[in-house]
PDB file of N, CA and C in Angstrom:
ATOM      1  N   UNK A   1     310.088  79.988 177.583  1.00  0.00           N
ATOM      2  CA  UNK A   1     309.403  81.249 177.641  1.00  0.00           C
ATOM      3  C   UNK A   1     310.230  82.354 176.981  1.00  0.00           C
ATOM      4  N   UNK A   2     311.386  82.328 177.321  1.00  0.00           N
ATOM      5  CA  UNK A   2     312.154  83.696 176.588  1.00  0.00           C
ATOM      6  C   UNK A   2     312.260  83.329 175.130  1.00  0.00           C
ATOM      7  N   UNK A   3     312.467  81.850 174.605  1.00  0.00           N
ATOM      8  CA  UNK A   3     312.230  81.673 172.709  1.00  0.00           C
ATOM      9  C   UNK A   3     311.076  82.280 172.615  1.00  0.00           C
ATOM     10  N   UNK A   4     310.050  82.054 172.427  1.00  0.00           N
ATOM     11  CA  UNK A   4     308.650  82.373 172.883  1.00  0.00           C
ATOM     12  C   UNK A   4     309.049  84.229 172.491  1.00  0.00           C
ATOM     13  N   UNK A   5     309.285  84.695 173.397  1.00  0.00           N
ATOM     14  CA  UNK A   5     309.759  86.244 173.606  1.00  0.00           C
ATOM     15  C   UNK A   5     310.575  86.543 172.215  1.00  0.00           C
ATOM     16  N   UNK A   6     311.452  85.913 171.836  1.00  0.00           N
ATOM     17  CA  UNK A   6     312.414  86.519 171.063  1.00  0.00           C
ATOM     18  C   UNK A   6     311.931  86.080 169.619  1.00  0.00           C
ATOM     19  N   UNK A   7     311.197  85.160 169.917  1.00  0.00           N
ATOM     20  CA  UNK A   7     310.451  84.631 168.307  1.00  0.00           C
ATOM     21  C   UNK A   7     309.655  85.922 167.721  1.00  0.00           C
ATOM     22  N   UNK A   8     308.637  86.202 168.896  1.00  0.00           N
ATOM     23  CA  UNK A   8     307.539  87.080 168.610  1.00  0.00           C
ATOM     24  C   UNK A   8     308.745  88.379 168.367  1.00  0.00           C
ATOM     25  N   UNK A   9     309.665  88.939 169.004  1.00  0.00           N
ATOM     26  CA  UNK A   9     309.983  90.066 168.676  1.00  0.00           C
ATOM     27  C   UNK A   9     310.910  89.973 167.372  1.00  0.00           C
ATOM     28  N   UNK A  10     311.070  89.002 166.949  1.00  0.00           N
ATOM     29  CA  UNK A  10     311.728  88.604 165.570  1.00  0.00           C
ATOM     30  C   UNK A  10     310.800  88.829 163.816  1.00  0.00           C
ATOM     31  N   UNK A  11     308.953  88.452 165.147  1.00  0.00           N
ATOM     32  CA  UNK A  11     308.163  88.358 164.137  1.00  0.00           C
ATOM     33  C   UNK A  11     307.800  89.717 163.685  1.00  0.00           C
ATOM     34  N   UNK A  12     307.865  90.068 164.819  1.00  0.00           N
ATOM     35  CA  UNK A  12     307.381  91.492 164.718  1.00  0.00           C
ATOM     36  C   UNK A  12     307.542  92.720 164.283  1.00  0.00           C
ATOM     37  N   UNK A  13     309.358  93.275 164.206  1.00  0.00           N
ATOM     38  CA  UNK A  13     310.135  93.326 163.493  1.00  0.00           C
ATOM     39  C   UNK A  13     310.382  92.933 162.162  1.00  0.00           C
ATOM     40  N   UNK A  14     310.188  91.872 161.532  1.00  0.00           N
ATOM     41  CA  UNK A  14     309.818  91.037 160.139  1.00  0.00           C
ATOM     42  C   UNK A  14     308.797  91.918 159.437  1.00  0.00           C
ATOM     43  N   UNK A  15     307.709  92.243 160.447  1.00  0.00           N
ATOM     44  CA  UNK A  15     306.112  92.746 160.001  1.00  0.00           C
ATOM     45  C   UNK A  15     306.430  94.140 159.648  1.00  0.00           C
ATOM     46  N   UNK A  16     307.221  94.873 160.167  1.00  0.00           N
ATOM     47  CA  UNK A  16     307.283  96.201 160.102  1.00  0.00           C
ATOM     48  C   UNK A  16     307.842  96.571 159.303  1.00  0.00           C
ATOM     49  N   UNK A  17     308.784  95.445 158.743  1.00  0.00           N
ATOM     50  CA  UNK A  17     310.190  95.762 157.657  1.00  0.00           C
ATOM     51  C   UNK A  17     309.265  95.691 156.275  1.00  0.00           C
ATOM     52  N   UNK A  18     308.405  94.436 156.574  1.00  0.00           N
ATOM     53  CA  UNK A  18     307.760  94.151 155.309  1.00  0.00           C
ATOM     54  C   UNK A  18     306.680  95.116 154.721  1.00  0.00           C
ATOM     55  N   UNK A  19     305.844  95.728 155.520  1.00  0.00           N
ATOM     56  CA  UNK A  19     304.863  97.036 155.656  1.00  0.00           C
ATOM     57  C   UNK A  19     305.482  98.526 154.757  1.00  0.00           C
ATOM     58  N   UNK A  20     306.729  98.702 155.487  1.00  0.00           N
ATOM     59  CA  UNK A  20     307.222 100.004 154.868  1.00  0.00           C
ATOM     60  C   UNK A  20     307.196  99.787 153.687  1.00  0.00           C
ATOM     61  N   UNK A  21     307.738  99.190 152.371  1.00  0.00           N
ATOM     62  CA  UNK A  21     307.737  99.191 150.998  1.00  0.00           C
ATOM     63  C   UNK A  21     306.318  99.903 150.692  1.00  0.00           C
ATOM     64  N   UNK A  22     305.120  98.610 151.143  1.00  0.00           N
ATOM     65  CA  UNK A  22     303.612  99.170 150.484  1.00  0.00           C
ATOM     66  C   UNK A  22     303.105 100.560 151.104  1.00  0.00           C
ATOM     67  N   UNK A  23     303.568 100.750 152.386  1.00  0.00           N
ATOM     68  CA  UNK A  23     303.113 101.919 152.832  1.00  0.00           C
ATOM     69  C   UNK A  23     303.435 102.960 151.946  1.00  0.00           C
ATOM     70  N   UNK A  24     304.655 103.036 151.670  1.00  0.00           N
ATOM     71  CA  UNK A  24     305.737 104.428 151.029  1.00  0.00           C
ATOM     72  C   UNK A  24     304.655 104.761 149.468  1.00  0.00           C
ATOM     73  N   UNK A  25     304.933 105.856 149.444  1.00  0.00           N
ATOM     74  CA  UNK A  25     304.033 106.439 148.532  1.00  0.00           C
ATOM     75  C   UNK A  25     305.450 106.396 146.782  1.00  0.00           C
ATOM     76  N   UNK A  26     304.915 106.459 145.615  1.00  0.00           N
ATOM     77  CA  UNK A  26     305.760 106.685 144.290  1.00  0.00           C
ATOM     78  C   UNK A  26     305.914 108.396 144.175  1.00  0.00           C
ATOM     79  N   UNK A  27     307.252 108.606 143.434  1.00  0.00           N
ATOM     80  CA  UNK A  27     307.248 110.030 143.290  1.00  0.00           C
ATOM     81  C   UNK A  27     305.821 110.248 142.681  1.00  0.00           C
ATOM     82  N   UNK A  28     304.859 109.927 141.629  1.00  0.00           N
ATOM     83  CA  UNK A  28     304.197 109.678 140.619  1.00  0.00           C
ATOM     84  C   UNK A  28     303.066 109.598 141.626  1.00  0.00           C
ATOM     85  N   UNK A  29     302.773 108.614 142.788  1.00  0.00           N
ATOM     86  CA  UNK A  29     301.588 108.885 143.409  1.00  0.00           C
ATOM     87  C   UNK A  29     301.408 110.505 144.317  1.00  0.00           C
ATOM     88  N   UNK A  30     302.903 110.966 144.665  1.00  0.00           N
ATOM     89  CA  UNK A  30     302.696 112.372 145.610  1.00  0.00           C
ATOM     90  C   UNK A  30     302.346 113.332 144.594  1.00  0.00           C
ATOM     91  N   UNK A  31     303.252 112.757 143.604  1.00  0.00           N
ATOM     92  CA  UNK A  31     302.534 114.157 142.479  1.00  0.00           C
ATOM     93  C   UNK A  31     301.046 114.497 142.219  1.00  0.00           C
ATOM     94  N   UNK A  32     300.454 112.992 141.865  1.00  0.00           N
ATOM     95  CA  UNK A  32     299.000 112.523 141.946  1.00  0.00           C
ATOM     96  C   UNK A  32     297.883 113.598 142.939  1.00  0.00           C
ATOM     97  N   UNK A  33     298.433 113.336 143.927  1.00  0.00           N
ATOM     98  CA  UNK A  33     298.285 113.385 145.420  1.00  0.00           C
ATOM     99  C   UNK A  33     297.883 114.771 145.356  1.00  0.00           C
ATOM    100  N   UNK A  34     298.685 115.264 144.590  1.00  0.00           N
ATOM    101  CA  UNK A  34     299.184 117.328 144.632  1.00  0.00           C
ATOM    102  C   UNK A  34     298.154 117.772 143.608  1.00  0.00           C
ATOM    103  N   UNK A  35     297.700 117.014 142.858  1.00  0.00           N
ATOM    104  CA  UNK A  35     297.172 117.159 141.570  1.00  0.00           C
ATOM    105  C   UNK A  35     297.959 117.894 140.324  1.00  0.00           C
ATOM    106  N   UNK A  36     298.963 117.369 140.212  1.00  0.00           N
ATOM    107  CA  UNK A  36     300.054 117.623 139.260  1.00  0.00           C
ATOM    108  C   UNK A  36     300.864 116.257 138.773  1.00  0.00           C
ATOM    109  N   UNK A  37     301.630 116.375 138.051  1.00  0.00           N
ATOM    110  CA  UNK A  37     302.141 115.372 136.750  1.00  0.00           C
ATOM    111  C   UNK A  37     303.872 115.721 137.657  1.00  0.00           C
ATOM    112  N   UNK A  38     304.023 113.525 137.333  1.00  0.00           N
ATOM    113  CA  UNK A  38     305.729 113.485 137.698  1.00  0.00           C
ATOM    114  C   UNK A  38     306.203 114.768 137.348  1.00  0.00           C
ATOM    115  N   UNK A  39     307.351 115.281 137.675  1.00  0.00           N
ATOM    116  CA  UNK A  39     308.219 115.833 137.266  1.00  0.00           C
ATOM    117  C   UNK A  39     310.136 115.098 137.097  1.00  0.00           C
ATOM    118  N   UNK A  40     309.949 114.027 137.687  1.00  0.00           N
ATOM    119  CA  UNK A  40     311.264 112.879 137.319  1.00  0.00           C
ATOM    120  C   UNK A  40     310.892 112.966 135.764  1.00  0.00           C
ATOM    121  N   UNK A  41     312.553 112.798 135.408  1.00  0.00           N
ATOM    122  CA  UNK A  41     312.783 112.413 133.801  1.00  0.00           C
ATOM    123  C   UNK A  41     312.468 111.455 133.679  1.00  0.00           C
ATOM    124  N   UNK A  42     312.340 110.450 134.257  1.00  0.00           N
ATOM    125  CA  UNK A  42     312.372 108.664 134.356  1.00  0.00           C
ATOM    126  C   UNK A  42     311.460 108.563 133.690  1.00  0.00           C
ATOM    127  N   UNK A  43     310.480 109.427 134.924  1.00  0.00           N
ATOM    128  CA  UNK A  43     308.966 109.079 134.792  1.00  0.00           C
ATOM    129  C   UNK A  43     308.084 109.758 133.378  1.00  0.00           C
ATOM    130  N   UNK A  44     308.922 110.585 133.072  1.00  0.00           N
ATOM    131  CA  UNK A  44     308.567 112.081 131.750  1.00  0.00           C
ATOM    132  C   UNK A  44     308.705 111.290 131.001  1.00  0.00           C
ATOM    133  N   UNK A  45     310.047 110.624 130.659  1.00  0.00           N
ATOM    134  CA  UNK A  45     309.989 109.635 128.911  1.00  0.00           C
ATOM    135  C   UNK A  45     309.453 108.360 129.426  1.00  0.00           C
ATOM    136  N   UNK A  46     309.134 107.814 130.809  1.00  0.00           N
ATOM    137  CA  UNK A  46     308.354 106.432 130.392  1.00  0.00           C
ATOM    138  C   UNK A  46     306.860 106.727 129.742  1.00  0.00           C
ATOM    139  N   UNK A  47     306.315 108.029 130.625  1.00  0.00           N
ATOM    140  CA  UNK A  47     304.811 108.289 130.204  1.00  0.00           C
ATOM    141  C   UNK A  47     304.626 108.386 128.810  1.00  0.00           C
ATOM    142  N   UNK A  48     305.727 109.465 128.377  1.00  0.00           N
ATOM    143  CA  UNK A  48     305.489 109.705 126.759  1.00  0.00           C
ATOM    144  C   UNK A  48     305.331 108.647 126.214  1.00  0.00           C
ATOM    145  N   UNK A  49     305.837 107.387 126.287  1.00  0.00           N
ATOM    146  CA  UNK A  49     305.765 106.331 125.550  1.00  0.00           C
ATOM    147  C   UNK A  49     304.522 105.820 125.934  1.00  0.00           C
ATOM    148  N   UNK A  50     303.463 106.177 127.040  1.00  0.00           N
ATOM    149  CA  UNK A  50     302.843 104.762 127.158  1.00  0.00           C
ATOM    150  C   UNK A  50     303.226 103.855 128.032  1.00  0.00           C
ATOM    151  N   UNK A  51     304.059 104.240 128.668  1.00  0.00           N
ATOM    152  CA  UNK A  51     304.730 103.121 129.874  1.00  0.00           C
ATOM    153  C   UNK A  51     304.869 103.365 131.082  1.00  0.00           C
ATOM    154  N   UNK A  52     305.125 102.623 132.172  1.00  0.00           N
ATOM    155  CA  UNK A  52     305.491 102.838 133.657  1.00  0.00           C
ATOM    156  C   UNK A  52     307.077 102.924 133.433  1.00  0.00           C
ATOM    157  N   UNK A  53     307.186 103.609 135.117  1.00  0.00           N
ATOM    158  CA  UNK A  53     308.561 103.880 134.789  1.00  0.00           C
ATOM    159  C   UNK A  53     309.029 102.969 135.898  1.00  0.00           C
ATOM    160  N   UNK A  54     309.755 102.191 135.398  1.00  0.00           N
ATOM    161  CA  UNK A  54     310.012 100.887 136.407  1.00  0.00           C
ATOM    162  C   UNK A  54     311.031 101.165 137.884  1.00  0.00           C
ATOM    163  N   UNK A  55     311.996 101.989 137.525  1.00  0.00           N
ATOM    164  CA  UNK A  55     312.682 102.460 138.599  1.00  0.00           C
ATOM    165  C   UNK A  55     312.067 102.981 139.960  1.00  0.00           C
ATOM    166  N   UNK A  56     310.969 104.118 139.144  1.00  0.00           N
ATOM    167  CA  UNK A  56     310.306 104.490 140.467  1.00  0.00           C
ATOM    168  C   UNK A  56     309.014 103.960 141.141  1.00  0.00           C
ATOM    169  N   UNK A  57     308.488 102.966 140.119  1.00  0.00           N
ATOM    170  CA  UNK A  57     306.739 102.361 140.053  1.00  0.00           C
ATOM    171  C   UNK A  57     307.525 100.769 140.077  1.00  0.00           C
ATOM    172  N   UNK A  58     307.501 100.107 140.350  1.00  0.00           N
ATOM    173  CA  UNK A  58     308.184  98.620 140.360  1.00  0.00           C
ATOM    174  C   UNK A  58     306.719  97.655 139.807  1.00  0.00           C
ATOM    175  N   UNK A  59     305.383  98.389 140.482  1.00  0.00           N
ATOM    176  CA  UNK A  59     304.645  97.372 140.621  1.00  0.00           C
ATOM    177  C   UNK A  59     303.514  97.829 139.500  1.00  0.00           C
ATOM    178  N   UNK A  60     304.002  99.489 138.658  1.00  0.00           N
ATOM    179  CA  UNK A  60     303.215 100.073 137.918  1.00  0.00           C
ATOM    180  C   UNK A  60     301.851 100.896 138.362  1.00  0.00           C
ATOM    181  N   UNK A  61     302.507 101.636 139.564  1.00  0.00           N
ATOM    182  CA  UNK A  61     301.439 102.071 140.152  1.00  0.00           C
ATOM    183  C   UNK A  61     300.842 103.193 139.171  1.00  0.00           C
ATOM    184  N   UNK A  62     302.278 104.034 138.489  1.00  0.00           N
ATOM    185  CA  UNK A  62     301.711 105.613 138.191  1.00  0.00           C
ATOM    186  C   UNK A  62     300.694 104.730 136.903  1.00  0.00           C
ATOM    187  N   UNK A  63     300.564 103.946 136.213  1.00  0.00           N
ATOM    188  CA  UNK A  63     299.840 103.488 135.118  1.00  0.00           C
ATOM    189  C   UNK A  63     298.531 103.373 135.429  1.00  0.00           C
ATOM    190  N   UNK A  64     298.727 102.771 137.233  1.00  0.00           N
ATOM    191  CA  UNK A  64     297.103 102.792 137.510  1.00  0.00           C
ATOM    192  C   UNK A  64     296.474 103.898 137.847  1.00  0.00           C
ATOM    193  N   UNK A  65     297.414 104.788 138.249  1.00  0.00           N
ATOM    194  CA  UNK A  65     296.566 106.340 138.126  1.00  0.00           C
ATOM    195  C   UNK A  65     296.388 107.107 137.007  1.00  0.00           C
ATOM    196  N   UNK A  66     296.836 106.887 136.094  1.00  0.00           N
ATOM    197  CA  UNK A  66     296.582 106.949 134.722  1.00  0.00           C
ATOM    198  C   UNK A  66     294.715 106.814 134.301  1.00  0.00           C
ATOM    199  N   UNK A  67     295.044 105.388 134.409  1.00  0.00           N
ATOM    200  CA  UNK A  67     293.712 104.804 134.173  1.00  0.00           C
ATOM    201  C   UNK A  67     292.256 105.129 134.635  1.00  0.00           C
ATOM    202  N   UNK A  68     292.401 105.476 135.998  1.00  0.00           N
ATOM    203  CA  UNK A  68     292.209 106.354 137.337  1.00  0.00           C
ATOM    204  C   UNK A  68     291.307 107.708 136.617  1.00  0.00           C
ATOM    205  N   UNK A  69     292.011 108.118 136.213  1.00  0.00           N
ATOM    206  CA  UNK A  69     291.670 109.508 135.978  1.00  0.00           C
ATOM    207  C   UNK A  69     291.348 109.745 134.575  1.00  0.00           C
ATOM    208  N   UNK A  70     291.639 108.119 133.723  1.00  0.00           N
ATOM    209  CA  UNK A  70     290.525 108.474 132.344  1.00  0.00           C
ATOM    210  C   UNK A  70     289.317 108.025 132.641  1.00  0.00           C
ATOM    211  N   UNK A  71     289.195 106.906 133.278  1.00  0.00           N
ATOM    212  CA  UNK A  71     287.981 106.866 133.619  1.00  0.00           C
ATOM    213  C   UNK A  71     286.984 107.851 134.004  1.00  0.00           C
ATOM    214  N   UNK A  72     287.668 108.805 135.344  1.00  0.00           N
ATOM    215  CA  UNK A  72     286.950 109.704 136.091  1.00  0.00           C
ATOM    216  C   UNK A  72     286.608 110.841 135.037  1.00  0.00           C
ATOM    217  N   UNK A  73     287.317 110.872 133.795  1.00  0.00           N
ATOM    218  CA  UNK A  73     287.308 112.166 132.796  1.00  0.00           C
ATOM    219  C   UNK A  73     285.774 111.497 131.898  1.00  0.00           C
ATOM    220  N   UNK A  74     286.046 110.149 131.731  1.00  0.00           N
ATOM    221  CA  UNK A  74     284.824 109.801 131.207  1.00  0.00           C
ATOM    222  C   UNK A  74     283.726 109.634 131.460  1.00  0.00           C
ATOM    223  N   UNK A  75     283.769 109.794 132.740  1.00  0.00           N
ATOM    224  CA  UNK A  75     282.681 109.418 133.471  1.00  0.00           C
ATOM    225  C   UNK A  75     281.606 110.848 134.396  1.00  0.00           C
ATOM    226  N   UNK A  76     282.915 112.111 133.888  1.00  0.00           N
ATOM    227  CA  UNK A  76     282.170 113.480 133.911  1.00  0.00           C
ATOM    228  C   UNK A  76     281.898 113.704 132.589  1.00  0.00           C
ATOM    229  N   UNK A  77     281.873 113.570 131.362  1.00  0.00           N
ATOM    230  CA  UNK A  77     281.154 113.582 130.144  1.00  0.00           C
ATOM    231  C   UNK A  77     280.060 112.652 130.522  1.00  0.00           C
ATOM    232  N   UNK A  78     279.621 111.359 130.810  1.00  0.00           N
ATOM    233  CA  UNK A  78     278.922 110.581 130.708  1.00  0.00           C
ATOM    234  C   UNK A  78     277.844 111.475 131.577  1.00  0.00           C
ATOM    235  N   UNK A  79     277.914 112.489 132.598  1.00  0.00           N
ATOM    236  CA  UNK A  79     277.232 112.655 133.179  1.00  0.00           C
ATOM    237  C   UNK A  79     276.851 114.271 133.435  1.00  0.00           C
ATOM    238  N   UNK A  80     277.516 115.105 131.971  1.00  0.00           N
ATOM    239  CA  UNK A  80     277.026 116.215 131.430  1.00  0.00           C
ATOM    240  C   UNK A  80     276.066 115.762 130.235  1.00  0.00           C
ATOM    241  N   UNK A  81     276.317 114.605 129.291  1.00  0.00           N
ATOM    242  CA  UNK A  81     275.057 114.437 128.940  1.00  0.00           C
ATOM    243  C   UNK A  81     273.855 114.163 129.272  1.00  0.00           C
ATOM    244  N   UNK A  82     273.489 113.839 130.475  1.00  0.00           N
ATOM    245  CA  UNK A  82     272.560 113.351 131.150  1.00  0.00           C
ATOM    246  C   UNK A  82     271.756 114.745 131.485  1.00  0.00           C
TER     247      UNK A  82
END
């Protein structure tokens, strides 16, 4: 019964450690968030190029807000011509 006990609080602990990474927000998503543009250098010369900035985006998030918001730009033209 107490393995039992110490397994689950081993597991559980495990769960919480693993959670924080995806929870945590990118400098690049709070900026998002604010409705304003990185202000990290990292992130300033990866954009200019066309790129994620790997240090602070690991998984390339700011790229998908990128994308994000051409769409949404295209998709308010698509629907002033109408």
């Amino acid at each position: 019964m107490k393995f039992n006990k110490i397994l689950g609080a081993a597991i559980g602990v495990t769960m919480v450690f693993m959670a924080g990474p995806v929870l945590a927000e990118t400098c690049c998503q709070k900026a998002a968030a604010a409705g304003k543009e990185c202000k990290d250098k990292c992130c300033i010369a990866a954009h200019k190029e066309g790129k994620s900035c790997v240090k602070c985006n690991p998984n390339k998030e700011d790229l998908k807000l990128k994308r994000t918001g051409k769409n949404s730009a295209k998709d308010a033209k698509s629907d002033k011509r109408s």
